[in-house]
Protein backbone atom coordinates (compact mmCIF):
# COMPACT_ATOMS: atom_id res chain seq x y z
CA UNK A 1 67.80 33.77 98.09
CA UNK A 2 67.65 30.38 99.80
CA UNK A 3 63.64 30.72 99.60
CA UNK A 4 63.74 31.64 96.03
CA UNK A 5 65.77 28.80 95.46
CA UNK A 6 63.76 25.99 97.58
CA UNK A 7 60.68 27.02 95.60
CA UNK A 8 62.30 26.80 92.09
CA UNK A 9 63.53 23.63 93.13
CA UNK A 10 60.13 22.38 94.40
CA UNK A 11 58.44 23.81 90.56
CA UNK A 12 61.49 22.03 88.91
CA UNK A 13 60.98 18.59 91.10
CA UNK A 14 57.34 18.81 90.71
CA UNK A 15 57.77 19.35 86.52
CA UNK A 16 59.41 15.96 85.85
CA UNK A 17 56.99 14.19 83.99
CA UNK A 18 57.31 10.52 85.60
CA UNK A 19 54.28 9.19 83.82
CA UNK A 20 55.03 10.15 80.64
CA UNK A 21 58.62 8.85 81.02
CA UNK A 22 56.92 5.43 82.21
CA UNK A 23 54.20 5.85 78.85
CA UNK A 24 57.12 6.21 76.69
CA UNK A 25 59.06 3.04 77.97
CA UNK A 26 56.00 0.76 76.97
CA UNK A 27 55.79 2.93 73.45
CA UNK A 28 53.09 5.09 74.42
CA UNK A 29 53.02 8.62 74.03
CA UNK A 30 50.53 9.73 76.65
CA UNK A 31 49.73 13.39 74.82
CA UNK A 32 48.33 11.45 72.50
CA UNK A 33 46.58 8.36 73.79
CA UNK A 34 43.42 8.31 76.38
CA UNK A 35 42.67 11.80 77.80
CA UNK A 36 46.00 13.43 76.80
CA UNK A 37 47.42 14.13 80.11
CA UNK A 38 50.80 13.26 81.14
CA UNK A 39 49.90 11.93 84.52
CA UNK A 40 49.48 8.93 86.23
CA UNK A 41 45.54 8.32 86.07
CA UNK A 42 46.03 8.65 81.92
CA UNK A 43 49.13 5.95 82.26
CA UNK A 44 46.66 3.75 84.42
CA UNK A 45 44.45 3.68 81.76
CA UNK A 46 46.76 3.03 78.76
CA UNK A 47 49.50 1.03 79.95
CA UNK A 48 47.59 -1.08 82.73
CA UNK A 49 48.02 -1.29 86.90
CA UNK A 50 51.13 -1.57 87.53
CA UNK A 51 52.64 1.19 85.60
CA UNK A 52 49.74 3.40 86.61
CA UNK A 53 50.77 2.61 90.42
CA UNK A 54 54.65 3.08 89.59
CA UNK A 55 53.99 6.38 87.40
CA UNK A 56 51.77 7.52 90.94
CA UNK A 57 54.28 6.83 93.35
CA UNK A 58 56.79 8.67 91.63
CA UNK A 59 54.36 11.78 90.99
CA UNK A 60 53.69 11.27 95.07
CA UNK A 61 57.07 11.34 95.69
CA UNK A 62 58.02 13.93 93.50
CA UNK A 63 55.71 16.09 95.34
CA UNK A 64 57.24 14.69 98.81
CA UNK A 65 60.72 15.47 98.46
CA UNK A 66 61.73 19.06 97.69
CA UNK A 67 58.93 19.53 100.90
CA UNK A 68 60.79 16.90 103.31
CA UNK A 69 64.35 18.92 102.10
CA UNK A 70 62.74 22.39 103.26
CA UNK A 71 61.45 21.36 106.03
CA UNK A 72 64.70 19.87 107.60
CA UNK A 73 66.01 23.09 107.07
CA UNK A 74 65.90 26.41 109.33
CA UNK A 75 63.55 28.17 106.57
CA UNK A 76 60.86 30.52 107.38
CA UNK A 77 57.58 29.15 108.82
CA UNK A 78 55.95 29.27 105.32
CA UNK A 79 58.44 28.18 103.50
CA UNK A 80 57.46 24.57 102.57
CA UNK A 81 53.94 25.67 102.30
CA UNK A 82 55.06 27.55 99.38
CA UNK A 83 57.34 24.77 98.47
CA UNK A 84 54.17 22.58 98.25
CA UNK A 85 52.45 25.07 95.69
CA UNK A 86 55.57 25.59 93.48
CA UNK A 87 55.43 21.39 93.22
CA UNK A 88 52.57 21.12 92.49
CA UNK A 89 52.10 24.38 90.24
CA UNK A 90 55.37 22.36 88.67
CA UNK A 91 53.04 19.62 87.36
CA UNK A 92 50.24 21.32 86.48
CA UNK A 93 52.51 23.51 84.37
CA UNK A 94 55.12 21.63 82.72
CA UNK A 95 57.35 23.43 80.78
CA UNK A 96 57.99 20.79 78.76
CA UNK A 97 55.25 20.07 77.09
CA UNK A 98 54.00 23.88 76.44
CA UNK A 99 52.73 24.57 79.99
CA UNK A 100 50.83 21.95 79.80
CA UNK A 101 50.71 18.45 82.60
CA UNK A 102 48.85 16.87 84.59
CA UNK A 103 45.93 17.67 87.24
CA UNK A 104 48.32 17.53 90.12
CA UNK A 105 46.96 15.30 92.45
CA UNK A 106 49.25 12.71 93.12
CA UNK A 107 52.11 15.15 93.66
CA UNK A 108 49.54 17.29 95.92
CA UNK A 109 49.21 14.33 98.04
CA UNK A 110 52.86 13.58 98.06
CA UNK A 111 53.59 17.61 99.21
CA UNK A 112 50.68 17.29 101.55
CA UNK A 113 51.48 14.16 103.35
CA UNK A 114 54.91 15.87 104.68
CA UNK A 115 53.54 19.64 105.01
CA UNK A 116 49.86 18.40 106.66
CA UNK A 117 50.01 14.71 107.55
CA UNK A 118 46.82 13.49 109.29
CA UNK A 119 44.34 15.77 107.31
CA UNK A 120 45.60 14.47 103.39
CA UNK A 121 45.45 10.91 105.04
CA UNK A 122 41.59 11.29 106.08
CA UNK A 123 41.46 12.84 102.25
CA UNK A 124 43.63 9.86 100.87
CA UNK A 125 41.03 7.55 102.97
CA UNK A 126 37.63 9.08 101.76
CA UNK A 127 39.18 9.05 98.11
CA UNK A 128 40.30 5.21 98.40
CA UNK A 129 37.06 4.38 99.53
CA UNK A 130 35.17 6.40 96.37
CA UNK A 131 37.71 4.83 93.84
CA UNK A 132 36.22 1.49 95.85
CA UNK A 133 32.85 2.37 95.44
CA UNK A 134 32.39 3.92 92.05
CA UNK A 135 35.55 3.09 90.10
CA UNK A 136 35.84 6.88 89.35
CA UNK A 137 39.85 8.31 89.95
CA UNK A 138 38.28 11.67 89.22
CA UNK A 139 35.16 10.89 91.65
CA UNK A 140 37.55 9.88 94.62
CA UNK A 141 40.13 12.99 93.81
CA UNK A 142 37.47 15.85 93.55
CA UNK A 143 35.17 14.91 97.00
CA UNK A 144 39.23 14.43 98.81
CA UNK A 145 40.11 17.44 97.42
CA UNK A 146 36.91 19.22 98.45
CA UNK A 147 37.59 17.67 102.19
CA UNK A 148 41.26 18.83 102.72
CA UNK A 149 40.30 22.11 104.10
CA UNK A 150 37.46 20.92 106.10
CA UNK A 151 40.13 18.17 107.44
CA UNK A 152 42.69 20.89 108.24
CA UNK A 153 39.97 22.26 110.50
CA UNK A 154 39.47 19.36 112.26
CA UNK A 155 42.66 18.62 113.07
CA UNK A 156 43.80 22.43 114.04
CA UNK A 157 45.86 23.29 111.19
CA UNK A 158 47.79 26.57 111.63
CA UNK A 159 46.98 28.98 108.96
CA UNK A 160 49.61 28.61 106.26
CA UNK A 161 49.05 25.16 105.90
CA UNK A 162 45.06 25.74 105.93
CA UNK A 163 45.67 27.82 103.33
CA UNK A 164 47.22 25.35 101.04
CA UNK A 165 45.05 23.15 101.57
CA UNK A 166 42.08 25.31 100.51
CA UNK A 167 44.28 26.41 97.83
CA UNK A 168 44.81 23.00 96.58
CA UNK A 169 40.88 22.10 97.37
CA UNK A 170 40.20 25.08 94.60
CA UNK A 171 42.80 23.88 91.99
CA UNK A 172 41.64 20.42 92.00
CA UNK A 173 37.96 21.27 91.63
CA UNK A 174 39.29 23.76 88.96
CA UNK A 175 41.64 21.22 87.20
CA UNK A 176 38.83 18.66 87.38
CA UNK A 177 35.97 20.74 85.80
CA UNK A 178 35.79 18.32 82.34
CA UNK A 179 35.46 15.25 84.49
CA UNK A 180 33.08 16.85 87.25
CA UNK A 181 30.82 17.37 84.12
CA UNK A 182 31.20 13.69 83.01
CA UNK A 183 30.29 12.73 86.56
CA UNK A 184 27.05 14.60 86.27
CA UNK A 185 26.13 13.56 82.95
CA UNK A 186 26.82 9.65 83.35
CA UNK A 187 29.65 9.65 80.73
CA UNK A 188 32.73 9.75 83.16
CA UNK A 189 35.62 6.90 82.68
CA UNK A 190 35.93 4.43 85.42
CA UNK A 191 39.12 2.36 85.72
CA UNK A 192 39.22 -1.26 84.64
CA UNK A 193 42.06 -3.64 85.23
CA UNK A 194 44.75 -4.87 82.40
C-alpha cells in the first residue's frame, strides 16, 4: 500500500506542469507557441532566460522531491527507483493536457540527482558543456542521456538504479527522436538569449 502510494505520488508530483504555469503568467500558452511542449526548454525559448531557468528548476525539483521523501523512509530497496520512473513517466504523460507533456529531462535529472548522484552529475557536466559548445538543449540532453548508463558503470551502480538509468537513457533517445533528426539534417533550434 505504502509503495503504491509513494509511486502515485511521485506520477502526481512529476505531472504538475511548472512551465506551462510559468508560460501562462507572461500570457503564453506553451501548447501553442514554439514546439508545443509544456516544458521548460519550449518556455526558454518563448518567454526568455530567466523563466526558462525558473520553469527548469522547478521541473528539477519536481522530479527531486517525492524521491528525497521515499528515500528517508524504510521502503523497499527499489522503491525510489520506481519512484523516479513514476516522476518522470508523470511528465511525460500529463494528464492534463491529454497525456501529453514534456520530454522529461529536467525532472529525470532532478529524480536522478537524489536516486544516483555522481553518475547524472558527470551527465549534467557533458550536457552543460554541449549546450556550451553547440547551443543545442536537445544536443546536450540526448549524448547525457546516452552516458547515464555508461556513468552508472563507472561509478558501481547497484542494479536497480543501473536500470533506471538505462531506462531513462532509452526514453530520452525515444522522446528526442524529432530533434535527433533535426540534429542530423542541420535544421535543429539552438537557444538564443532574450
Amino acid at each position: 500500500m505504502q509503495a503504491g502510494l509513494s509511486i502515485l505520488i511521485g506520477f502526481l508530483c512529476g505531472s504538475v506542469p511548472f512551465s506551462w504555469l510559468l508560460g501562462k503568467l507572461k500570457g503564453v500558452d506553451l501548447r501553442e507557441h514554439g514546439s508545443g511542449n509544456p516544458g521548460a526548454t519550449n518556455l526558454l525559448r518563448t518567454s526568455g532566460t530567466a523563466m526558462g531557468v525558473a520553469g527548469m528548476l522547478l521541473d528539477v525539483a519536481k522530479g527531486a522531491v517525492p524521491v528525497l521523501l521515499v528515500t528517508s523512509t524504510t521502503s523497499p530497496v527499489w522503491l525510489p527507483s520506481a519512484v523516479v520512473i513514476a516522476a518522470v513517466c508523470g511528465h511525460v504523460f500529463m494528464p492534463w493536457f491529454g497525456f501529453k507533456g514534456g520530454k522529461g529531462v529536467a525532472t529525470a535529472l532532478g529524480a536522478l540527482l537524489v536516486l544516483s548522484t555522481y553518475p547524472v552529475l558527470c551527465a549534467l557536466g557533458l550536457f552543460i558543456l554541449l549546450l556550451a559548445l553547440f547551443k543545442m538543449v536537445s544536443l546536450g540532453s540526448v549524448v547525457a542521456g546516452i552516458s547515464l548508463p555508461f556513468f552508472g558503470i563507472l561509478f558501481n551502480e547497484s542494479m536497480h538504479p543501473e536500470i533506471v538509468l538505462s531506462v531513462i537513457a532509452l526514453a530520452i533517445l525515444v522522446t528526442h527522436r524529432a530533434n535527433i533528426k533535426r540534429i542530423i539534417s542541420g535544421t535543429e533550434r539552438k537557444i538564443s538569449r532574450k
